[in-house]
Every structure is written in C-alpha cells, then in structure tokens.
C-alpha atoms as a PDB file:
ATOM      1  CA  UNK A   1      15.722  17.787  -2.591  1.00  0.00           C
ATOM      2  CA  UNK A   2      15.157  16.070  -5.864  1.00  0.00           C
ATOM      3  CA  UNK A   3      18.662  16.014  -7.815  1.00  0.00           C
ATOM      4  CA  UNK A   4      18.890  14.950 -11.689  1.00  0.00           C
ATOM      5  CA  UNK A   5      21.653  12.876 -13.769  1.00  0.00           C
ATOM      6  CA  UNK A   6      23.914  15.935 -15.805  1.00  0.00           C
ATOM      7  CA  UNK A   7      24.164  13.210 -18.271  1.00  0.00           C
ATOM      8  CA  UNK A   8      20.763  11.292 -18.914  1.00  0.00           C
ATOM      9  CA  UNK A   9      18.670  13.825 -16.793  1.00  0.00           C
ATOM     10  CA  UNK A  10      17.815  10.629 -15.288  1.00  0.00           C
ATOM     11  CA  UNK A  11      16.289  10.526 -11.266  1.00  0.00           C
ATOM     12  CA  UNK A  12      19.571  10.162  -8.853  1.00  0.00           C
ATOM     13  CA  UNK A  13      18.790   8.678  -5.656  1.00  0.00           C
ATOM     14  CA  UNK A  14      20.712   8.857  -2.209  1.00  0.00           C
ATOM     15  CA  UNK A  15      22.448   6.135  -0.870  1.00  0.00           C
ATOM     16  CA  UNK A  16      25.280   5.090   1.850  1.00  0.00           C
ATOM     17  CA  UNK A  17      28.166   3.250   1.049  1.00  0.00           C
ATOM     18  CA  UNK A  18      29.656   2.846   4.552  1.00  0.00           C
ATOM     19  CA  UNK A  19      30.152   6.155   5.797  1.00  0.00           C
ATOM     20  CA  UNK A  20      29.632   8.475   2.955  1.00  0.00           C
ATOM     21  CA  UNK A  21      26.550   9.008   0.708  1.00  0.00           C
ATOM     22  CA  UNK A  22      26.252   9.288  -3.360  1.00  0.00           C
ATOM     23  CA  UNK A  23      23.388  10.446  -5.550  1.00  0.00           C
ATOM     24  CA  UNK A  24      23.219   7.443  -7.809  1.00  0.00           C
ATOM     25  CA  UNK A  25      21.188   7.889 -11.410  1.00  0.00           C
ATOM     26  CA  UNK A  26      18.684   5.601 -11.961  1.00  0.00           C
ATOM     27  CA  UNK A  27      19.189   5.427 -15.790  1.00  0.00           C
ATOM     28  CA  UNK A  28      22.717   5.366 -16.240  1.00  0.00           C
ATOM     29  CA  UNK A  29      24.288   5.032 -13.374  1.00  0.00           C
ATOM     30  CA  UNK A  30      26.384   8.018 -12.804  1.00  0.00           C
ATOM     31  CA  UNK A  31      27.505   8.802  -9.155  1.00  0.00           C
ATOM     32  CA  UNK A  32      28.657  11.968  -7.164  1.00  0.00           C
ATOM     33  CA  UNK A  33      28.959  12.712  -3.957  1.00  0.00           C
ATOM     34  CA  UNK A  34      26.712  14.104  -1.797  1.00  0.00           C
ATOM     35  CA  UNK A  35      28.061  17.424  -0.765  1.00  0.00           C
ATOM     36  CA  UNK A  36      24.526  18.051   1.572  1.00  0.00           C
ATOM     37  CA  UNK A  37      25.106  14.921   3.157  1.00  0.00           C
ATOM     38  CA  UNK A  38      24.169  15.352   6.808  1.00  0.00           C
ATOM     39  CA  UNK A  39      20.704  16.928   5.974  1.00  0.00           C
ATOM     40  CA  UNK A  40      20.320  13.828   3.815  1.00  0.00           C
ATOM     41  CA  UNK A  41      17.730  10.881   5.328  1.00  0.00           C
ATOM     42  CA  UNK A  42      18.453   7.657   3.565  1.00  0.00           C
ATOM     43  CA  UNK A  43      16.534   4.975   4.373  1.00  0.00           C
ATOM     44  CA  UNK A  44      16.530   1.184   2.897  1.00  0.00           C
ATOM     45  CA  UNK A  45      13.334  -0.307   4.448  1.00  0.00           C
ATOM     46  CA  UNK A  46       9.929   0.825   4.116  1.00  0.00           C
ATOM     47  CA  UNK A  47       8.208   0.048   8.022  1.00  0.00           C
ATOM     48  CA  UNK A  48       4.029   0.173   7.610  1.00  0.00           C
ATOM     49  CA  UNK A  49       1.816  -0.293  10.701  1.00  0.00           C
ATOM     50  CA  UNK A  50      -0.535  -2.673  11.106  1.00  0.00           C
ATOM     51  CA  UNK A  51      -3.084  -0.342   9.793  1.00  0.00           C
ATOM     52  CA  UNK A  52      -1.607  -0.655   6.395  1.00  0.00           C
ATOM     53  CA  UNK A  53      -0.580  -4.561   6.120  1.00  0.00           C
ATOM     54  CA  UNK A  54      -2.279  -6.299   3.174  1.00  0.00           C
ATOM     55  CA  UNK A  55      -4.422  -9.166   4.631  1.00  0.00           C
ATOM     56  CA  UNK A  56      -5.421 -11.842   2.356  1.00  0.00           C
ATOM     57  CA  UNK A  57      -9.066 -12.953   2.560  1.00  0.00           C
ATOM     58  CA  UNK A  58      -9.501 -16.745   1.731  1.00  0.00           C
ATOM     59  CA  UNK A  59     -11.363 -19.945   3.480  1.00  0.00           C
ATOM     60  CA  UNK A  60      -8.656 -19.845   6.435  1.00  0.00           C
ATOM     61  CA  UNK A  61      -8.465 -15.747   7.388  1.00  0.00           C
ATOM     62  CA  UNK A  62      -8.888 -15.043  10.576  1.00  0.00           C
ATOM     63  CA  UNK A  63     -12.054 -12.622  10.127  1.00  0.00           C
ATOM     64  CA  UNK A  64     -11.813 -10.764  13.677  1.00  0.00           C
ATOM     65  CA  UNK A  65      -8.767  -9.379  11.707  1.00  0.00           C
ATOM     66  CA  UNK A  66     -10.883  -7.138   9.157  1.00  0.00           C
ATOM     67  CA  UNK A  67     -12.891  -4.297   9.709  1.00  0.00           C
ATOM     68  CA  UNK A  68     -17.061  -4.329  10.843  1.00  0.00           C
ATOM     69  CA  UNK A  69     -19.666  -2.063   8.926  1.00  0.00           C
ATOM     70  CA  UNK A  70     -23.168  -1.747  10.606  1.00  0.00           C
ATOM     71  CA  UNK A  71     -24.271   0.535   7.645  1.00  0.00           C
ATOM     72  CA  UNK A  72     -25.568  -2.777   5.150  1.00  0.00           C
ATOM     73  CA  UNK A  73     -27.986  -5.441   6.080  1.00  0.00           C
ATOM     74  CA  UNK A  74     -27.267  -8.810   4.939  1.00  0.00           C
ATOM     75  CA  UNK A  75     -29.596  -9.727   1.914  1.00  0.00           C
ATOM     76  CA  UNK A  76     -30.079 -12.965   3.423  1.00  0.00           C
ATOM     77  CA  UNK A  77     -30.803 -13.095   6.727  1.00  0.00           C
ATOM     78  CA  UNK A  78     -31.013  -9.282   7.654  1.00  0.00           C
ATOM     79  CA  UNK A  79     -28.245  -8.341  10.251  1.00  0.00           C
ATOM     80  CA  UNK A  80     -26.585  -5.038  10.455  1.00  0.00           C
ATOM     81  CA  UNK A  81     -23.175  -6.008  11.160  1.00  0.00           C
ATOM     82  CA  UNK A  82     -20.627  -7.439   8.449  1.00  0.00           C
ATOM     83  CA  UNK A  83     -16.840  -7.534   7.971  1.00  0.00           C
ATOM     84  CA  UNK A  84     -15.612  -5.937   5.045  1.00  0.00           C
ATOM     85  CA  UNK A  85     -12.595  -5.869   2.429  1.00  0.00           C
ATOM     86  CA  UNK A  86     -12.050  -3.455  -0.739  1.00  0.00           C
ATOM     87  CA  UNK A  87     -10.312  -4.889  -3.908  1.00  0.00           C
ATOM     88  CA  UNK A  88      -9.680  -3.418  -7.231  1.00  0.00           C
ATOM     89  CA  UNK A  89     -11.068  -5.742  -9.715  1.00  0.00           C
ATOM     90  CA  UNK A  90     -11.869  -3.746 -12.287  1.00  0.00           C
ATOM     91  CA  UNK A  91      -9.633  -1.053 -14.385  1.00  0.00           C
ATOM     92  CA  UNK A  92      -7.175   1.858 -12.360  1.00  0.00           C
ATOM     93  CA  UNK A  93      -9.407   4.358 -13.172  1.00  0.00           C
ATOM     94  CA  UNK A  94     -12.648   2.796 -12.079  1.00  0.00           C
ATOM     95  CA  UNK A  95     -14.088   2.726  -8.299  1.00  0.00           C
ATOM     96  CA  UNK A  96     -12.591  -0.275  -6.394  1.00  0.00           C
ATOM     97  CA  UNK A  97     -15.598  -3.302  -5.182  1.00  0.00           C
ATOM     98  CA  UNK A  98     -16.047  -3.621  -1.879  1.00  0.00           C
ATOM     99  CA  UNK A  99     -17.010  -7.412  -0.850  1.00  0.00           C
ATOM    100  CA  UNK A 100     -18.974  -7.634   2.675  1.00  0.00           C
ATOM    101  CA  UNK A 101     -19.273 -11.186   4.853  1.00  0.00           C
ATOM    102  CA  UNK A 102     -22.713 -11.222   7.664  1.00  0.00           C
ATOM    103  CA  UNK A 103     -21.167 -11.855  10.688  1.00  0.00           C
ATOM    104  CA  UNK A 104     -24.370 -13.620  11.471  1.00  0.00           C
ATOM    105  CA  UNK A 105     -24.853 -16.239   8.531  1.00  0.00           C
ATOM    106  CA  UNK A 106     -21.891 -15.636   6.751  1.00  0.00           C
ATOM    107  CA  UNK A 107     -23.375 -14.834   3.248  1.00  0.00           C
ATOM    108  CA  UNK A 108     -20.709 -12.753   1.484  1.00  0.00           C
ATOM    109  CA  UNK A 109     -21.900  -9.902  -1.304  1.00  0.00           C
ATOM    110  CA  UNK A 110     -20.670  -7.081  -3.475  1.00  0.00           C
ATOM    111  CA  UNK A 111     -21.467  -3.078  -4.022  1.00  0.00           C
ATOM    112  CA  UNK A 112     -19.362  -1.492  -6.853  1.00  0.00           C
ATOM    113  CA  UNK A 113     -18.915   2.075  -5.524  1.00  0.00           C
END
C-alpha cells in the first residue's frame, strides 16, 4: 500500500520504533500510526545474492569471478572464449559497453551495443 503525507502529499514510509510501526513522510516529516500494522513488512536491509554483487574489474580481480562468452573471437590471437563485464560509460539513455578479456592472451576489447 502506498500511503501519502495529508500535509505535503509527500511519500510516507513504514517504519518500527520498538514494537509499533509509523508511516513517516519523507518531506516533512509528519508521523501516524499504522493502523494496518500486522500486514505491514518493514524491512531495514537490502540482502542481494551473489548474482547481483558489483565486482570491480582492475589489475588484481580475480577473473574466474566474471562471466565467459564463447560467442566473440579475440581480435588478436583468435580464441572463442573471453570473460566479460558491462559498464555504462556513456549517457542513461544510451546502450551500456560491454568490455571482453581472451582468456587465452589476455587482450581486452570493446563492442558498444
């Protein structure tokens, strides 16, 4: 259920203070009570899988860590296998660049999608 500030018609959020919980406004800060309570899920941490963990790719990462494509062949010496990473380095509304590393030689390249 998405609730909104009377006053501001700001976003109010859920939260527990011991054993009750209050929609909270965003904007202003007004508070009330949560009368639907129980059916209420109020959660403070955010858990991701592993799946979903940033890994940062410099000089030192572990490689067997990021994913293998055999659907390129390296410019350089010709394999079919590399590992892979995606980065947005251009504008939000532009395809991200997807950098790939030979897992033979180790030449790394770019496609822009």
């Amino acid at each position: 259920m998405i609730k909104f500030c009377p006053r501001c018609r700001g976003l109010m959020k859920p939260r527990k203070e011991g054993n009750k919980t209050y929609y909270i406004c965003t904007r202003c800060g007004y508070r009330e009570e949560a009368v639907d309570a129980p059916s209420l899920k109020v959660s403070s941490k955010i858990e991701h899988s592993e799946k979903d963990k940033t890994i940062v790719v410099n000089e030192e990462t572990d490689l067997s860590k990021l994913p293998i494509t055999r659907e390129v062949t390296c410019k350089r010496c010709g394999a079919h296998e590399a590992y892979y990473w995606v980065i947005q380095t251009r504008a939000a509304d532009e395809p991200p660049t997807r950098f790939y590393k030979c897992v033979k030689c180790g030449y790394v390249w770019r496609e822009y999608e």
